[in-house]
N, C-alpha and C. Protein backbone atom coordinates (compact mmCIF):
# COMPACT_ATOMS: atom_id res chain seq x y z
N UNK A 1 -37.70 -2.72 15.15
CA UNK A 1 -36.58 -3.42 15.75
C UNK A 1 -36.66 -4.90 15.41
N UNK A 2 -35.68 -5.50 14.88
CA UNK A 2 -35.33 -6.81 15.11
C UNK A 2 -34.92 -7.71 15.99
N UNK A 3 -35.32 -8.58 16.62
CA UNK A 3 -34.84 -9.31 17.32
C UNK A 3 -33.55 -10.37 17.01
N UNK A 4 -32.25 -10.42 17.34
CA UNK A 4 -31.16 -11.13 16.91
C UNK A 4 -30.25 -11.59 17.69
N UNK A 5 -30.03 -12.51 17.56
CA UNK A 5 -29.12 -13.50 18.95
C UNK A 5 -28.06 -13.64 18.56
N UNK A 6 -27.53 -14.31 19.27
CA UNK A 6 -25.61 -14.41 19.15
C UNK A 6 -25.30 -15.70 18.35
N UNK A 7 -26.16 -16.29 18.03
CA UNK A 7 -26.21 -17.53 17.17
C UNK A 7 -25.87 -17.08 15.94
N UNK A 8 -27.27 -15.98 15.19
CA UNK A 8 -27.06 -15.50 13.75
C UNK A 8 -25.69 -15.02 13.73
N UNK A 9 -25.02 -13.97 14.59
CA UNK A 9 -23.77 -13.27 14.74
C UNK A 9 -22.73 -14.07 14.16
N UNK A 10 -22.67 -15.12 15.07
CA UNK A 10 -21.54 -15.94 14.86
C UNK A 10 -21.90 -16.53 13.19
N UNK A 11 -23.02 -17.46 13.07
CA UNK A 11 -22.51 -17.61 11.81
C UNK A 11 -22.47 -16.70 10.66
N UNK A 12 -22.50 -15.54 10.73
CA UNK A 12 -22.13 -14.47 10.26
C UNK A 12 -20.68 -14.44 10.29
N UNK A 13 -19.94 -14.08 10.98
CA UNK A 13 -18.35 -14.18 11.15
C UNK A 13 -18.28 -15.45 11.21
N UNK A 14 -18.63 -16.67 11.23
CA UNK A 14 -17.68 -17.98 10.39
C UNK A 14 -17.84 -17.77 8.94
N UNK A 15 -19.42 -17.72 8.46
CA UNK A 15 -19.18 -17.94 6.89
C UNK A 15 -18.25 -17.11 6.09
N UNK A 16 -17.62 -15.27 7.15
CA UNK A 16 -16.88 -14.40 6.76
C UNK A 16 -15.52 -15.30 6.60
N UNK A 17 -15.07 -15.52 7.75
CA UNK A 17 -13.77 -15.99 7.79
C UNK A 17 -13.82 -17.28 7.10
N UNK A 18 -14.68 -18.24 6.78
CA UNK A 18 -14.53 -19.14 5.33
C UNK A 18 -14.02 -18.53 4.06
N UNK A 19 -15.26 -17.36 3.56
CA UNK A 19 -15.05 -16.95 2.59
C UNK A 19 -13.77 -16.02 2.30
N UNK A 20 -13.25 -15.39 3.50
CA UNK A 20 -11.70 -14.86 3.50
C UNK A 20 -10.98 -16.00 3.34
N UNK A 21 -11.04 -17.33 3.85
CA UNK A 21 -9.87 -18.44 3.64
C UNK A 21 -10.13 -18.92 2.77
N UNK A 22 -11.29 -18.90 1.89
CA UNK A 22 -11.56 -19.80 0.30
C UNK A 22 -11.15 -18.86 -0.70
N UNK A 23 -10.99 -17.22 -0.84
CA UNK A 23 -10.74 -16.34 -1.60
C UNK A 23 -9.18 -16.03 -1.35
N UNK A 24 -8.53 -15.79 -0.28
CA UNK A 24 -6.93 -15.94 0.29
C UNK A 24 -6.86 -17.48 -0.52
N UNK A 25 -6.74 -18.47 -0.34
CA UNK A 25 -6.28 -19.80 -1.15
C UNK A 25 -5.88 -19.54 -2.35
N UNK A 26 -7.81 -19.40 -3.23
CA UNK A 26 -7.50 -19.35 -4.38
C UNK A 26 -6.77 -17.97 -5.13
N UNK A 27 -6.62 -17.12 -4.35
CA UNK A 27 -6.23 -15.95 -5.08
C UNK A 27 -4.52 -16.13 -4.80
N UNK A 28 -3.91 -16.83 -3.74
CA UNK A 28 -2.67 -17.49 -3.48
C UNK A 28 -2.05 -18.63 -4.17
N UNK A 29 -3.24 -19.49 -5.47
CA UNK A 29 -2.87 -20.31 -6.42
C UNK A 29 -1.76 -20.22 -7.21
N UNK A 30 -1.82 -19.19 -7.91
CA UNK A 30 -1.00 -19.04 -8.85
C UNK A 30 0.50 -19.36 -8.41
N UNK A 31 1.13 -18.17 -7.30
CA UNK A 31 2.08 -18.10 -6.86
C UNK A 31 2.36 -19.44 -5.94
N UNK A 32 1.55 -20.06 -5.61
CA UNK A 32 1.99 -21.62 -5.06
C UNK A 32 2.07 -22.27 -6.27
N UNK A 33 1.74 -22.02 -7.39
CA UNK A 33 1.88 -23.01 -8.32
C UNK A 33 2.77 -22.89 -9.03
N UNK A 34 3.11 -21.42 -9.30
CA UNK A 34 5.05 -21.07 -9.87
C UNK A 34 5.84 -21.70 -8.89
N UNK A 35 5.87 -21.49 -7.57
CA UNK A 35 6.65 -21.79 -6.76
C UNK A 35 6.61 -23.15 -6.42
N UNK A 36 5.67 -23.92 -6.46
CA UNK A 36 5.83 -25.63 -6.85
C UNK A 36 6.72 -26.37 -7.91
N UNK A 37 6.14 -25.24 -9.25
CA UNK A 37 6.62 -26.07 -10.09
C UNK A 37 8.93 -25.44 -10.23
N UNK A 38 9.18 -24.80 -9.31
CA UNK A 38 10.41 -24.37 -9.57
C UNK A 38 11.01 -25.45 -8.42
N UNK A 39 10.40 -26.16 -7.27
CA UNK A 39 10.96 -27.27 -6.14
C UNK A 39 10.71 -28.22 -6.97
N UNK A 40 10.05 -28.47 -8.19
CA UNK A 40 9.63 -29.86 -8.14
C UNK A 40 11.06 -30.70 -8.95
N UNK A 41 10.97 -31.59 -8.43
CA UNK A 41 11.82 -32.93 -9.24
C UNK A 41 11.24 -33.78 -10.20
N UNK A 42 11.73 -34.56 -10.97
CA UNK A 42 11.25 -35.23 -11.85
C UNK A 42 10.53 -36.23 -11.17
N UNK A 43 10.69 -36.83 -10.24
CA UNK A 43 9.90 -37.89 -8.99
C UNK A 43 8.76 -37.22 -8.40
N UNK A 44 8.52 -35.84 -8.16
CA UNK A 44 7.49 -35.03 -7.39
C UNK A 44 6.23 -35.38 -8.36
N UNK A 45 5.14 -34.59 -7.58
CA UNK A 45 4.11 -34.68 -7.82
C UNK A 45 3.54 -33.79 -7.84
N UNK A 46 2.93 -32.53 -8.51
CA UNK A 46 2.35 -31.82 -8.06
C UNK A 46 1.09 -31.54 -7.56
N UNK A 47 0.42 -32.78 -7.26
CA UNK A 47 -0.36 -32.63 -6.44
C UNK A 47 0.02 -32.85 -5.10
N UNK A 48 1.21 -33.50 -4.63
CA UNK A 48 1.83 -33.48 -3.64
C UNK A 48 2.10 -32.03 -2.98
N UNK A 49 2.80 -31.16 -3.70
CA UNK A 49 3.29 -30.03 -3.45
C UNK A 49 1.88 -29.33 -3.41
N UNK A 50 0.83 -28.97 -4.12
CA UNK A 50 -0.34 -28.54 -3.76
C UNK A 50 -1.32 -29.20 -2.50
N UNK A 51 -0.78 -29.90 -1.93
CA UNK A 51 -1.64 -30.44 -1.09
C UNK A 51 -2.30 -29.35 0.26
N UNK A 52 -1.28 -28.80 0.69
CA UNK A 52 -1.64 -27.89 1.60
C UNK A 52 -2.68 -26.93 1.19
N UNK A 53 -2.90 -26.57 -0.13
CA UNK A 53 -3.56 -25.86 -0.70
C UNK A 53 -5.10 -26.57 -0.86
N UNK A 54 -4.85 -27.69 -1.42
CA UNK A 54 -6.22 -28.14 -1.40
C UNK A 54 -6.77 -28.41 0.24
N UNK A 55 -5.97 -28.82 1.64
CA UNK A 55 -6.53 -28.89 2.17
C UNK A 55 -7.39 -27.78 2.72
N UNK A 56 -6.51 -26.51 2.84
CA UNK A 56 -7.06 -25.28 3.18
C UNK A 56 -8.54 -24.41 2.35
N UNK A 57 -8.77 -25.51 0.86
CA UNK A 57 -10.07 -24.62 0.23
C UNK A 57 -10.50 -26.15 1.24
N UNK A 58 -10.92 -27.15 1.46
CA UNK A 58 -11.64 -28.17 2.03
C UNK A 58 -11.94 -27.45 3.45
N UNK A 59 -11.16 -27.46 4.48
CA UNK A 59 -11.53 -26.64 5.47
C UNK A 59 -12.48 -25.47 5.62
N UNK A 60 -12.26 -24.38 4.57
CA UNK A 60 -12.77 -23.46 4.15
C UNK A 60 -14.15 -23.93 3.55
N UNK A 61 -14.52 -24.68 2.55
CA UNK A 61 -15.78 -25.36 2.45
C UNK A 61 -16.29 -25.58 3.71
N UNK A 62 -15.90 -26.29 4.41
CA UNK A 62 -16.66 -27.16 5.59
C UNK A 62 -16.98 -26.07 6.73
N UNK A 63 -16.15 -25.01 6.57
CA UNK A 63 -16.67 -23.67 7.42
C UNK A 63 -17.97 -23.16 6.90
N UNK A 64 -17.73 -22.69 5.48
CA UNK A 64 -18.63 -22.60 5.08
C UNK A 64 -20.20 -23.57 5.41
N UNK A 65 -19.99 -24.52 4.43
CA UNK A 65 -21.37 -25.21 5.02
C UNK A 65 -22.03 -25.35 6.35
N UNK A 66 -20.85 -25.59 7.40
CA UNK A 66 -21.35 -25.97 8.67
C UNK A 66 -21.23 -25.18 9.17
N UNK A 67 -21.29 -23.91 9.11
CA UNK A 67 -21.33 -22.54 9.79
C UNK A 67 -22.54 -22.51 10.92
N UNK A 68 -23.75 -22.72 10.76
CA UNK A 68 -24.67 -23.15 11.53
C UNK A 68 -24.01 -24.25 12.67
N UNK A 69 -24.03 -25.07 12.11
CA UNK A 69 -23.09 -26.22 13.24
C UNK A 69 -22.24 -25.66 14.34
N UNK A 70 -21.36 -25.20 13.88
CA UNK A 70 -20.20 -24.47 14.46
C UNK A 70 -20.73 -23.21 15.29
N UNK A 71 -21.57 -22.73 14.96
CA UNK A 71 -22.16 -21.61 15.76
C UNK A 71 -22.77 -21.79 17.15
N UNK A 72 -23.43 -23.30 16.68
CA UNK A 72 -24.49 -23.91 17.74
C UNK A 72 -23.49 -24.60 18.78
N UNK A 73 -22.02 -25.01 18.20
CA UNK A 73 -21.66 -25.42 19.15
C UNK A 73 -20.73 -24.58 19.93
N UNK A 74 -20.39 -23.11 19.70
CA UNK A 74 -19.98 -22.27 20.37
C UNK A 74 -20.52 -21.68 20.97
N UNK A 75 -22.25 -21.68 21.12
CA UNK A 75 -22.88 -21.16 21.91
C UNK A 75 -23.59 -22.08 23.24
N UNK A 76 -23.26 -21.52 24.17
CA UNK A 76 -24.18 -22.53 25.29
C UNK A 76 -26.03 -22.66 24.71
N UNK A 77 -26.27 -21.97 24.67
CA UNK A 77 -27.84 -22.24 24.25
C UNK A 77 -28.12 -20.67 23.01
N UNK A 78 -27.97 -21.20 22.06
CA UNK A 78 -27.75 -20.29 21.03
C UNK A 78 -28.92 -19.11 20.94
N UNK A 79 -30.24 -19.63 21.39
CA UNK A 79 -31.51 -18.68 21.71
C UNK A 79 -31.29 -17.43 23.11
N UNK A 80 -30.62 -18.08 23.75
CA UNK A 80 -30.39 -17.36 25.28
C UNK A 80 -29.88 -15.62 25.14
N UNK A 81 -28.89 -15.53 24.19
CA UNK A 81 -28.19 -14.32 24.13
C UNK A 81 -28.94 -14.05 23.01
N UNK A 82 -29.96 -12.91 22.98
CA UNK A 82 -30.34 -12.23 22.12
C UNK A 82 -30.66 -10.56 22.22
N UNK A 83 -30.93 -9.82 21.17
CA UNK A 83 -30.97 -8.10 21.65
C UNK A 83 -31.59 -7.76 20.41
N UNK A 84 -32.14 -6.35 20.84
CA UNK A 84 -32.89 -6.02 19.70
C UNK A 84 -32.20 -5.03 18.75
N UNK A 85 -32.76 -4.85 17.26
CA UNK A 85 -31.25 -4.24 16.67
C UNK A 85 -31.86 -3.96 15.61
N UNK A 86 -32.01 -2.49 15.14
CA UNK A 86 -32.79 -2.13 13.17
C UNK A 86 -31.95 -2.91 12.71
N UNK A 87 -31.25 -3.57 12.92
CA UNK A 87 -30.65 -4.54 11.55
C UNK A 87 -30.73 -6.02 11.74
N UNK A 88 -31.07 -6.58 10.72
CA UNK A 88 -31.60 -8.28 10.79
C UNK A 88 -30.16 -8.97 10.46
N UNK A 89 -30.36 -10.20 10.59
CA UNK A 89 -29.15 -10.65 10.20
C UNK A 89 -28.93 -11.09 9.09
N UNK A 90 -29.63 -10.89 8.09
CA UNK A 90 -29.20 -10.68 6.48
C UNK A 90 -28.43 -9.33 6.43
N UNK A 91 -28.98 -8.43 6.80
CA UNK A 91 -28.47 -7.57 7.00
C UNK A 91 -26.58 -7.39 7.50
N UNK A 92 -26.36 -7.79 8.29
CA UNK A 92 -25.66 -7.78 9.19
C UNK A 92 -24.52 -8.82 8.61
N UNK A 93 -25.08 -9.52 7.52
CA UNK A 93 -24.03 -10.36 6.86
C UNK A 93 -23.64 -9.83 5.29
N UNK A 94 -25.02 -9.24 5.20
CA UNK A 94 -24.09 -8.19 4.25
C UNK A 94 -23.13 -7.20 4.32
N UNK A 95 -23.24 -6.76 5.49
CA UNK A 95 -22.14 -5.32 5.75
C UNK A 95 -21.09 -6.43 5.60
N UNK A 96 -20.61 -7.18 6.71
CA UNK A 96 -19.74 -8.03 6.62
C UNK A 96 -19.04 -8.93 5.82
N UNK A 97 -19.88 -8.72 4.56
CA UNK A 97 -19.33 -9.26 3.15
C UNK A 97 -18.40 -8.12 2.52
N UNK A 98 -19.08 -6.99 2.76
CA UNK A 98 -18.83 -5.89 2.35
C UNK A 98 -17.58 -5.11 2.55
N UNK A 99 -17.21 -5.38 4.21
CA UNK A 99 -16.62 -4.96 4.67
C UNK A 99 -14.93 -5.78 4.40
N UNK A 100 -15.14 -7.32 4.61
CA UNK A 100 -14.55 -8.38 3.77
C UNK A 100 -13.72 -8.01 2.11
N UNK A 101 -14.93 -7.46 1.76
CA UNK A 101 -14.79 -7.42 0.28
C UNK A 101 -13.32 -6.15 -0.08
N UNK A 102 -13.85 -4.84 0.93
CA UNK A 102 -13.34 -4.04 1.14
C UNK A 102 -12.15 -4.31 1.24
N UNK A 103 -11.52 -5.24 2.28
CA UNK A 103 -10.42 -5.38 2.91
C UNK A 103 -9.19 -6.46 2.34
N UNK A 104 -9.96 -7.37 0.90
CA UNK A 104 -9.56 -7.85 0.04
C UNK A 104 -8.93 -6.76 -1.02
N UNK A 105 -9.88 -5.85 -1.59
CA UNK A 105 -9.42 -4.51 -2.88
C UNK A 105 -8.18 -3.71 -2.15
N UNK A 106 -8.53 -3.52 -0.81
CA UNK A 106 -7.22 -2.88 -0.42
C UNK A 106 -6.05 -3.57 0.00
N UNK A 107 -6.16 -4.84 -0.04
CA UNK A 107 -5.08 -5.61 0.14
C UNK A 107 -4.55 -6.09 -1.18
N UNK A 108 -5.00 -6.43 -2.18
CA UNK A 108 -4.67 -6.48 -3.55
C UNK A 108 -4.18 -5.51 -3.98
N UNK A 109 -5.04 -4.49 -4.00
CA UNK A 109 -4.00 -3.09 -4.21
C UNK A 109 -2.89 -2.45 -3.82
N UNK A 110 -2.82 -2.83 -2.59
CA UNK A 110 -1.41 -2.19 -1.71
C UNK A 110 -0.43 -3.28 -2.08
N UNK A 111 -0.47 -4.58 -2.13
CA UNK A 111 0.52 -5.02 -2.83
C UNK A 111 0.44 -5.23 -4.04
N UNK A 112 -0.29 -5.10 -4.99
CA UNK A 112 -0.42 -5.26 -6.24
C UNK A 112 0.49 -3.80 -7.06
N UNK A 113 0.27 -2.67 -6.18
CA UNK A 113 0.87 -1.41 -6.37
C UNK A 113 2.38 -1.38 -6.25
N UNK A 114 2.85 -2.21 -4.58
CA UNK A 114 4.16 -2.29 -4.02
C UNK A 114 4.81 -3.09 -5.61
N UNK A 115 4.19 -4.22 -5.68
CA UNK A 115 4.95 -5.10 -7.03
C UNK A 115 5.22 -4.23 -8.30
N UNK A 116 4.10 -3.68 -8.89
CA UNK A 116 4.40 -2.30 -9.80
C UNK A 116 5.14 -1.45 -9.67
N UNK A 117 5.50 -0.91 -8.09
CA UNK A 117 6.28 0.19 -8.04
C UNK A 117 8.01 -0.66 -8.10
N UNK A 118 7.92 -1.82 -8.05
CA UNK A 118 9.40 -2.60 -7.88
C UNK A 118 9.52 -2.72 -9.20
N UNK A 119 8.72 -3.10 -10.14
CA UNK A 119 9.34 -2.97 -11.47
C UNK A 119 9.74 -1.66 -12.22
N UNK A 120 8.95 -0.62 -11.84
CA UNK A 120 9.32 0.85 -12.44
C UNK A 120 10.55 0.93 -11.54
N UNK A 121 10.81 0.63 -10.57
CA UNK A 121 12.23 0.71 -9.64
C UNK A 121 13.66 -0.03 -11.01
N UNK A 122 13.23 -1.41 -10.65
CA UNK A 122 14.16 -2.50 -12.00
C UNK A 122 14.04 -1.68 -13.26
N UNK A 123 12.89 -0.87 -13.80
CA UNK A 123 13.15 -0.33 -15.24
C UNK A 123 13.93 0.88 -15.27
N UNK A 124 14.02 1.63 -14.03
CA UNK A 124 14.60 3.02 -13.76
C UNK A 124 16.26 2.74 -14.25
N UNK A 125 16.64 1.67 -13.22
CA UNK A 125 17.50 1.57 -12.91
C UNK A 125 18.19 0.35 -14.22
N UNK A 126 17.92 -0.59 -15.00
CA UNK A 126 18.50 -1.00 -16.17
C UNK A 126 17.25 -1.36 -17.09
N UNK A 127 16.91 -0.52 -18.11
CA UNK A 127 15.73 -0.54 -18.61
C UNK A 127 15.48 -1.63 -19.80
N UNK A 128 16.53 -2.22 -19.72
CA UNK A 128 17.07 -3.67 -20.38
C UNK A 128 16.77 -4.91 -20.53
N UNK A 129 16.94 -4.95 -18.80
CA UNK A 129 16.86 -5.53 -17.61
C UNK A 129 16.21 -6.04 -16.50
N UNK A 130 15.34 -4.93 -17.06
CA UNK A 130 14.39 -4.75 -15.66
C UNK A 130 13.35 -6.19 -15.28
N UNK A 131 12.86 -6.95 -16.76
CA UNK A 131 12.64 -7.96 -16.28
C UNK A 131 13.06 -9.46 -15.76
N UNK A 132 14.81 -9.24 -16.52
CA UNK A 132 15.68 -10.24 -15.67
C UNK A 132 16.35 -10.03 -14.32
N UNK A 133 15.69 -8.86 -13.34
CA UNK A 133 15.77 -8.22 -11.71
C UNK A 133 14.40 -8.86 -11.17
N UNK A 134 13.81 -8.87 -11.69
CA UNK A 134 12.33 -9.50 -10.97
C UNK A 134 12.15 -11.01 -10.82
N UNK A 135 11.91 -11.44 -9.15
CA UNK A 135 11.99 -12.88 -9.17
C UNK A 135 10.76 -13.71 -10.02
N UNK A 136 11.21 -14.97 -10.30
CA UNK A 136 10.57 -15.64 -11.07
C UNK A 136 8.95 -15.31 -10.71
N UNK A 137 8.44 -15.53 -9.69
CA UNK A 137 7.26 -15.56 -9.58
C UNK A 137 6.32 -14.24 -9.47
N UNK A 138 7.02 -13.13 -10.11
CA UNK A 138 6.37 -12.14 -9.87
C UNK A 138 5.15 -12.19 -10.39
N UNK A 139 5.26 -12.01 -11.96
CA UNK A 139 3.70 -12.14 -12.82
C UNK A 139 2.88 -13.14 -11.72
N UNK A 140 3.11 -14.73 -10.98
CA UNK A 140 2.09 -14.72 -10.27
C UNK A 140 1.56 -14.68 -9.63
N UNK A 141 2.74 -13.59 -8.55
CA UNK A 141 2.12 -12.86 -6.90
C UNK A 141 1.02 -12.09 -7.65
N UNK A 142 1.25 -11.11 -8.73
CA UNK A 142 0.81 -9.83 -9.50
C UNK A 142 -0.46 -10.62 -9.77
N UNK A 143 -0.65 -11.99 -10.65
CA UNK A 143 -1.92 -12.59 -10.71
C UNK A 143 -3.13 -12.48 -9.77
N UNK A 144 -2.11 -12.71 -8.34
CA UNK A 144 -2.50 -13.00 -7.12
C UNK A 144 -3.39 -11.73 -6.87
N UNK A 145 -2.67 -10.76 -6.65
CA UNK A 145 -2.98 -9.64 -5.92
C UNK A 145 -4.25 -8.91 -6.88
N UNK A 146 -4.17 -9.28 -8.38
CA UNK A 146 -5.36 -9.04 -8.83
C UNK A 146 -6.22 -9.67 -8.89
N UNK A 147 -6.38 -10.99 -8.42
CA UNK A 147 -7.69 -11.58 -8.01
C UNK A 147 -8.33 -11.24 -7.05
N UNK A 148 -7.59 -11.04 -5.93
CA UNK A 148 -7.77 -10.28 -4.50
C UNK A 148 -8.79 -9.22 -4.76
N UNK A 149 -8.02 -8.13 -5.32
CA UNK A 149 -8.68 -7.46 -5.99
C UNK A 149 -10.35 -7.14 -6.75
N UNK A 150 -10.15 -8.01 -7.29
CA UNK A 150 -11.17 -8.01 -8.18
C UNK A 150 -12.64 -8.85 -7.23
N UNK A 151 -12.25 -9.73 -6.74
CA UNK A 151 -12.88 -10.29 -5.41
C UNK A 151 -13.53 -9.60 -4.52
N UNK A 152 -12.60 -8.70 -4.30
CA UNK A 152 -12.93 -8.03 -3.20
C UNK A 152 -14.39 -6.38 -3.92
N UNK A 153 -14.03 -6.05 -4.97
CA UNK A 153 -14.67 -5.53 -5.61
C UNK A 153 -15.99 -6.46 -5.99
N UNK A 154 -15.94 -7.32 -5.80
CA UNK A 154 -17.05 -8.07 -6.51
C UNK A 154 -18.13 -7.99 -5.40
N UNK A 155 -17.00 -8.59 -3.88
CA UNK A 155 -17.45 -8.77 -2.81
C UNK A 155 -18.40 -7.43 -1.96
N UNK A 156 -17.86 -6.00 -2.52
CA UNK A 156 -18.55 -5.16 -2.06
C UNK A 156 -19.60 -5.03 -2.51
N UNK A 157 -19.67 -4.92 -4.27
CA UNK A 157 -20.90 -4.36 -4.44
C UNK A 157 -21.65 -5.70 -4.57
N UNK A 158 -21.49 -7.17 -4.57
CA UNK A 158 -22.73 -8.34 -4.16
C UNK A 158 -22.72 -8.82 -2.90
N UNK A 159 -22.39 -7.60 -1.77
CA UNK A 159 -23.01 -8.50 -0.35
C UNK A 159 -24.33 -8.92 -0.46
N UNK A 160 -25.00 -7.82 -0.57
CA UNK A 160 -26.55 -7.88 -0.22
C UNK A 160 -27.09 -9.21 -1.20
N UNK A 161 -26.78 -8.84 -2.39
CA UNK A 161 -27.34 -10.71 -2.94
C UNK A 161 -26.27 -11.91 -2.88
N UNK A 162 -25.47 -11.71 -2.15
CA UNK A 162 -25.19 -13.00 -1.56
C UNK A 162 -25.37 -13.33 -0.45
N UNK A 163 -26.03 -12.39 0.07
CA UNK A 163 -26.57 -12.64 1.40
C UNK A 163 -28.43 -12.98 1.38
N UNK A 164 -29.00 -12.53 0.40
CA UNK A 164 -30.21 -12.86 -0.21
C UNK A 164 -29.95 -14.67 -0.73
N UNK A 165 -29.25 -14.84 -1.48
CA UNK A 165 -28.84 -15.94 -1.98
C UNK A 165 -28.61 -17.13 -0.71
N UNK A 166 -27.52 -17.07 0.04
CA UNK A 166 -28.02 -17.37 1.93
C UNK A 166 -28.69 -17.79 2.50
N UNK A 167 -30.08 -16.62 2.66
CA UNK A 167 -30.99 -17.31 3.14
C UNK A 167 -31.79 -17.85 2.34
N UNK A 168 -31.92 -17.86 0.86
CA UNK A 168 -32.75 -18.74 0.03
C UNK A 168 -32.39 -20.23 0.22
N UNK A 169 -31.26 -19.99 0.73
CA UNK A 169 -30.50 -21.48 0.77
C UNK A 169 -30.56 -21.95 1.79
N UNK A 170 -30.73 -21.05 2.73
CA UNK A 170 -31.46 -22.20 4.28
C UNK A 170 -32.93 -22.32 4.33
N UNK A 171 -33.36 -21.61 3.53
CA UNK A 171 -34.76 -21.60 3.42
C UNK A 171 -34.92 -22.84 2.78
N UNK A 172 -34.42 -23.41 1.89
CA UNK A 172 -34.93 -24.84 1.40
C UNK A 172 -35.25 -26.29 2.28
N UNK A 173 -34.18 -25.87 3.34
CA UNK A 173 -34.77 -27.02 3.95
C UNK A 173 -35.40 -26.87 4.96
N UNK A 174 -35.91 -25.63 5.29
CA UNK A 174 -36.80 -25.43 6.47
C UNK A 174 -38.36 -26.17 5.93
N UNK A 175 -38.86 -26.32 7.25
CA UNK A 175 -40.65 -26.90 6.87
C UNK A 175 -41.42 -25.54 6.40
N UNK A 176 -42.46 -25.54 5.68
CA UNK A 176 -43.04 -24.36 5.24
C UNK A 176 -44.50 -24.80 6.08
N UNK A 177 -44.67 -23.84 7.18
CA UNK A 177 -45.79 -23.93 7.75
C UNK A 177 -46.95 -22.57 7.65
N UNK A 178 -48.05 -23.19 6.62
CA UNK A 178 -48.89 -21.87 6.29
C UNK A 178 -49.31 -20.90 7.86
N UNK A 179 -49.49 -19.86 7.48
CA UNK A 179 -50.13 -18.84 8.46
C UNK A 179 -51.37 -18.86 8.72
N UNK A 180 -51.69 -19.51 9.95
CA UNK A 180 -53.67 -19.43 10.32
C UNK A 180 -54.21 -17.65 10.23
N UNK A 181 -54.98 -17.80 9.37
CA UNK A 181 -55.57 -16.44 9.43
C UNK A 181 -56.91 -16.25 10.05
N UNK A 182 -57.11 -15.63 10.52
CA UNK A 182 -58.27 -15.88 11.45
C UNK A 182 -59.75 -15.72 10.91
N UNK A 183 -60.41 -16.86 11.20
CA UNK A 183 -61.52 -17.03 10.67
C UNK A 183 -61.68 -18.36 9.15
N UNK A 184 -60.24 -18.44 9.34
CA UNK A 184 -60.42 -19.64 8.56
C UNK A 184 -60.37 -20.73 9.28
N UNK A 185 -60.25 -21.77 8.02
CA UNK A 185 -60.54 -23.65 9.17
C UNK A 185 -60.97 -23.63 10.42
N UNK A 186 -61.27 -24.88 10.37
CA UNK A 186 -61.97 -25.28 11.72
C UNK A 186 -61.41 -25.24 13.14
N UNK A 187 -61.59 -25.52 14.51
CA UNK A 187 -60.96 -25.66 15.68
C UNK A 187 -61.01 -24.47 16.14
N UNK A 188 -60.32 -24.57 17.58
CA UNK A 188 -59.93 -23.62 18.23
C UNK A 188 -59.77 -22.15 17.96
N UNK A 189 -58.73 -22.72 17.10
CA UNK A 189 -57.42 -21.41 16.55
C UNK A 189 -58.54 -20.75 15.41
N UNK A 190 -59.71 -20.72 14.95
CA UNK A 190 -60.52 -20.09 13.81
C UNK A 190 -61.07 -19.10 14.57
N UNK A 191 -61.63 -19.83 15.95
CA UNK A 191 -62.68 -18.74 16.87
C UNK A 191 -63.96 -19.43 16.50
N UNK A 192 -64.23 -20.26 15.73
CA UNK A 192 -65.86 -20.76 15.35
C UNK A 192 -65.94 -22.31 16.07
N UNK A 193 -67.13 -21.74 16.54
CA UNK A 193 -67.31 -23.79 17.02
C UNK A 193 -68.97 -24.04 16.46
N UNK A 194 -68.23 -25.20 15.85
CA UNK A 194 -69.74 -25.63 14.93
C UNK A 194 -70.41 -26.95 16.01
């Protein structure tokens, strides 16, 4: 059994819901960026019109990183709520990548499919035509929905080493304090008094 508190939990479901709002953004690029460049005026900017976009991967970063932060401050005393559980919380952030990942492939797919089935609809019906029936930005919802996709596939089968990857990465700045083994060095803690 593992011991695991409501601290690891949570930043478990923040770094999730980062990485759903940094993968939703960028996989939503394209089609904000057809659809920018069809509002824009000769005076616009398109970094103006992308702005909402960049703020939302920035947010999404800062979830990310400060996921710890954010955890600690949603918890009254983050040690207090703990339970025992065969699963560690590497563990437990892999399913949840996984599960993430999952819920990206089937969301790419179900509309990535709906968009396909609208063009065999437009080709049925004037086979001519069919791509002057489709709104401008289709190719880059369709972009969209296959990044999703592919994300989300990526996301299933690399939870576990990006969740390995994780804790290598909080591991760097922890202190590395060797293990007294007994019978070594001097003092107390050896059992020998010279």
């Amino acid at each position: 059994m593992t011991r695991t508190n409501a601290y690891s939990i949570l930043c478990v479901f923040v770094r999730v819901f980062a990485l759903y709002m940094l993968v939703r953004t960028l996989a939503g690029l394209p089609a904000d960026y057809s659809y920018a460049m069809r509002l824009l005026r000769h005076d616009d900017s398109l970094a103006v019109a992308l702005a909402g976009d960049g703020f939302e991967l920035a947010v999404g970063a800062a979830l990310w990183i400060f996921a710890d932060k954010i955890a600690r401050l949603a918890t009254a005393r983050p040690q207090q709520i703990a339970f025992e559980s065969t699963i560690s919380a590497s563990e437990w952030q892999a399913v949840a990548f996984s599960v993430l990942g999952a819920w990206l492939c089937v969301d790419g797919f179900v509309y990535g499919s709906y968009r396909l089935a609208r063009l065999a609809f437009f080709y049925s019906l004037s086979p001519g035509r069919a791509l002057q029936l489709l709104p401008e930005d289709f190719y880059a919802w369709l972009v969209s929905d296959a990044v999703r996709m592919v994300t989300g596939i990526a996301l299933m089968f690399g939870a576990r080493g990006l969740a390995k990857l994780l804790g290598r990465y909080r591991a760097i700045g922890a202190p590395v304090t060797p293990a007294a083994t007994p019978g070594e060095g001097d003092g107390p803690a050896s059992g020998r008094s010279d």
